[in-house]
C-alpha atoms as a PDB file:
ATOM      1  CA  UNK A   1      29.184 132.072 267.278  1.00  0.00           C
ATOM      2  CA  UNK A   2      29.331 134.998 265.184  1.00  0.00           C
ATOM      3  CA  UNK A   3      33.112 135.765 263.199  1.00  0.00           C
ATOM      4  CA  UNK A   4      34.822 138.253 264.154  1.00  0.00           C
ATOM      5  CA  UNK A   5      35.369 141.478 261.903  1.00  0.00           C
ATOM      6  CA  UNK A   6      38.865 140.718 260.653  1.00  0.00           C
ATOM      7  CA  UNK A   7      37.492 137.068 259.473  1.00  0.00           C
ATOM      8  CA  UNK A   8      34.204 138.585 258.433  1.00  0.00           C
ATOM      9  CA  UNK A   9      36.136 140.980 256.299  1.00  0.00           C
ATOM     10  CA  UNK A  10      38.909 138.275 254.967  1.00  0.00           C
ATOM     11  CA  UNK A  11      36.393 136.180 254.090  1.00  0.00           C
ATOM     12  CA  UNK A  12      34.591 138.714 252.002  1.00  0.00           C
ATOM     13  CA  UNK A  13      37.796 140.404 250.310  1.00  0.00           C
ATOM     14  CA  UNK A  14      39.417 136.784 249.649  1.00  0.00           C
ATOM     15  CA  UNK A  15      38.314 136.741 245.795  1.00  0.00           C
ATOM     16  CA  UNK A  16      40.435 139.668 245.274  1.00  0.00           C
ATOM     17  CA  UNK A  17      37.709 141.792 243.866  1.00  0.00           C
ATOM     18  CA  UNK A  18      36.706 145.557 244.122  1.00  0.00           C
ATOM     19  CA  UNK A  19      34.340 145.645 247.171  1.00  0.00           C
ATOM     20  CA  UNK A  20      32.945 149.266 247.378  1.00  0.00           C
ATOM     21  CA  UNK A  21      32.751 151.284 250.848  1.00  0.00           C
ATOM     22  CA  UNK A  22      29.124 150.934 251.093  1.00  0.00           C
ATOM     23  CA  UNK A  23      29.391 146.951 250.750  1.00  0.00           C
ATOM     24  CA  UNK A  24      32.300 146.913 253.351  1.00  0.00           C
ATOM     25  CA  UNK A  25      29.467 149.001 255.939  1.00  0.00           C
ATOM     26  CA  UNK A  26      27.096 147.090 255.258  1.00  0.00           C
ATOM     27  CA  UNK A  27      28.762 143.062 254.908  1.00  0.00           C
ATOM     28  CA  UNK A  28      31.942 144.134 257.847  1.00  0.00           C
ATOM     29  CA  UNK A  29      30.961 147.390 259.827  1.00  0.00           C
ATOM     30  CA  UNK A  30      30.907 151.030 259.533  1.00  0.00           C
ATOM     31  CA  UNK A  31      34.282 151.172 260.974  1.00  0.00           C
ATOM     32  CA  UNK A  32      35.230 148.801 258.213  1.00  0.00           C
ATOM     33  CA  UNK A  33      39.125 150.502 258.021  1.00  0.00           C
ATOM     34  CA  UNK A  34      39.558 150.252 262.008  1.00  0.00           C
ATOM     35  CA  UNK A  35      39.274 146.321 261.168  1.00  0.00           C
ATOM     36  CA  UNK A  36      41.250 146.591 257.868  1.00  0.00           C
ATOM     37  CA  UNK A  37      44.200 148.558 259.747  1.00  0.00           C
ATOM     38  CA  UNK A  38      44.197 145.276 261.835  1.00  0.00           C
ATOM     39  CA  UNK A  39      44.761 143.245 259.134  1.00  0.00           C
ATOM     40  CA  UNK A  40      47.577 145.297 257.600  1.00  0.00           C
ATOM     41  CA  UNK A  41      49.158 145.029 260.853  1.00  0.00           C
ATOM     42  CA  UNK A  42      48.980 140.999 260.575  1.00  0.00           C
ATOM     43  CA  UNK A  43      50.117 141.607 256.818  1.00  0.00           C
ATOM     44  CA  UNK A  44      47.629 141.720 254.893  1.00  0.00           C
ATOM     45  CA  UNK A  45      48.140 144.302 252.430  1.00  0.00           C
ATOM     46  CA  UNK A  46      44.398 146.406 250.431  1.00  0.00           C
ATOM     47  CA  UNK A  47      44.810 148.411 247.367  1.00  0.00           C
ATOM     48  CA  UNK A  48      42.254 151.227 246.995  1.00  0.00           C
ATOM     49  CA  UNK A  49      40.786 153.110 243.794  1.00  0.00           C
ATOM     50  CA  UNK A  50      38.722 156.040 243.228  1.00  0.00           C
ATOM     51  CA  UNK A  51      35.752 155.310 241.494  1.00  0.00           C
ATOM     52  CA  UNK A  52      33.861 158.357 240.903  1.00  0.00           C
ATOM     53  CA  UNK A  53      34.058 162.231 243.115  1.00  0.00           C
ATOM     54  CA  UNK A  54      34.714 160.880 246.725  1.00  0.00           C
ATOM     55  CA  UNK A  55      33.835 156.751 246.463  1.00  0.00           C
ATOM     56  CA  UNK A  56      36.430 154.409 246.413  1.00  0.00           C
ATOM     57  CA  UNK A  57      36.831 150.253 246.273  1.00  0.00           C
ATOM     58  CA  UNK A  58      39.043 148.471 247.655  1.00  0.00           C
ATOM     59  CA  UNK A  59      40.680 144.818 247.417  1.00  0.00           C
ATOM     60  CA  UNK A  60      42.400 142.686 249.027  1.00  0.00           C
ATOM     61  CA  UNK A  61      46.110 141.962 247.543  1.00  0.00           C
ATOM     62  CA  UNK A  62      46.832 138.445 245.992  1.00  0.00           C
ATOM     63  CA  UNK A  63      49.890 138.517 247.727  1.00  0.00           C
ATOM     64  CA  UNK A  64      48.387 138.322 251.043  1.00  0.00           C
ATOM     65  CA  UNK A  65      46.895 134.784 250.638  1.00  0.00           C
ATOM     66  CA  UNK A  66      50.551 133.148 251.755  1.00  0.00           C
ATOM     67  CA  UNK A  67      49.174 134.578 254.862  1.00  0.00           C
ATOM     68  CA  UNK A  68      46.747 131.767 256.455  1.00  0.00           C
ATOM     69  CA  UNK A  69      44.446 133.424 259.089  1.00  0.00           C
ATOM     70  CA  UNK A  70      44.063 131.757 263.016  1.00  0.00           C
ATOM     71  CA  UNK A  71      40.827 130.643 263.196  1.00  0.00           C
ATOM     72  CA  UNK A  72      39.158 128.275 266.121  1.00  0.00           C
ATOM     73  CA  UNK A  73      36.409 126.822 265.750  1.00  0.00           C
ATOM     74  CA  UNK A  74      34.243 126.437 268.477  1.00  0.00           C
ATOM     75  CA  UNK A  75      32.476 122.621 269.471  1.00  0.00           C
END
């Protein structure tokens, strides 16, 4: 069963690197902030930097690992 897009995206972001907007389209979806809004409301907190005219990265916060994600696996 495929993850779903909060997972997909948790499991990229976990190393706490800069993952630029074009990765997040292309490794999460193109609505790659609809699923990171969900994941601020669950506490998960994203810093975001300009990298050059109108590109930006963004991260996920080290902070936000005390937060375990639910996931079930299916038999």
């Amino acid at each position: 069963m495929k993850e779903n897009l909060p997972d997909c995206m948790l499991q990229l972001m976990s190393d706490a690197c800069w993952h630029s907007t074009e990765e997040l389209v292309e490794k999460v979806s193109h609505r790659f902030s609809a699923t990171m809004h969900v994941l601020k409301k669950r506490g998960y907190k994203f810093e975001k930097r300009r990298t050059q005219g109108q590109k930006y990265e963004y991260r996920l916060l080290e902070e936000s690992k005390a937060i375990t994600p639910l996931i079930i696996e299916h038999a």
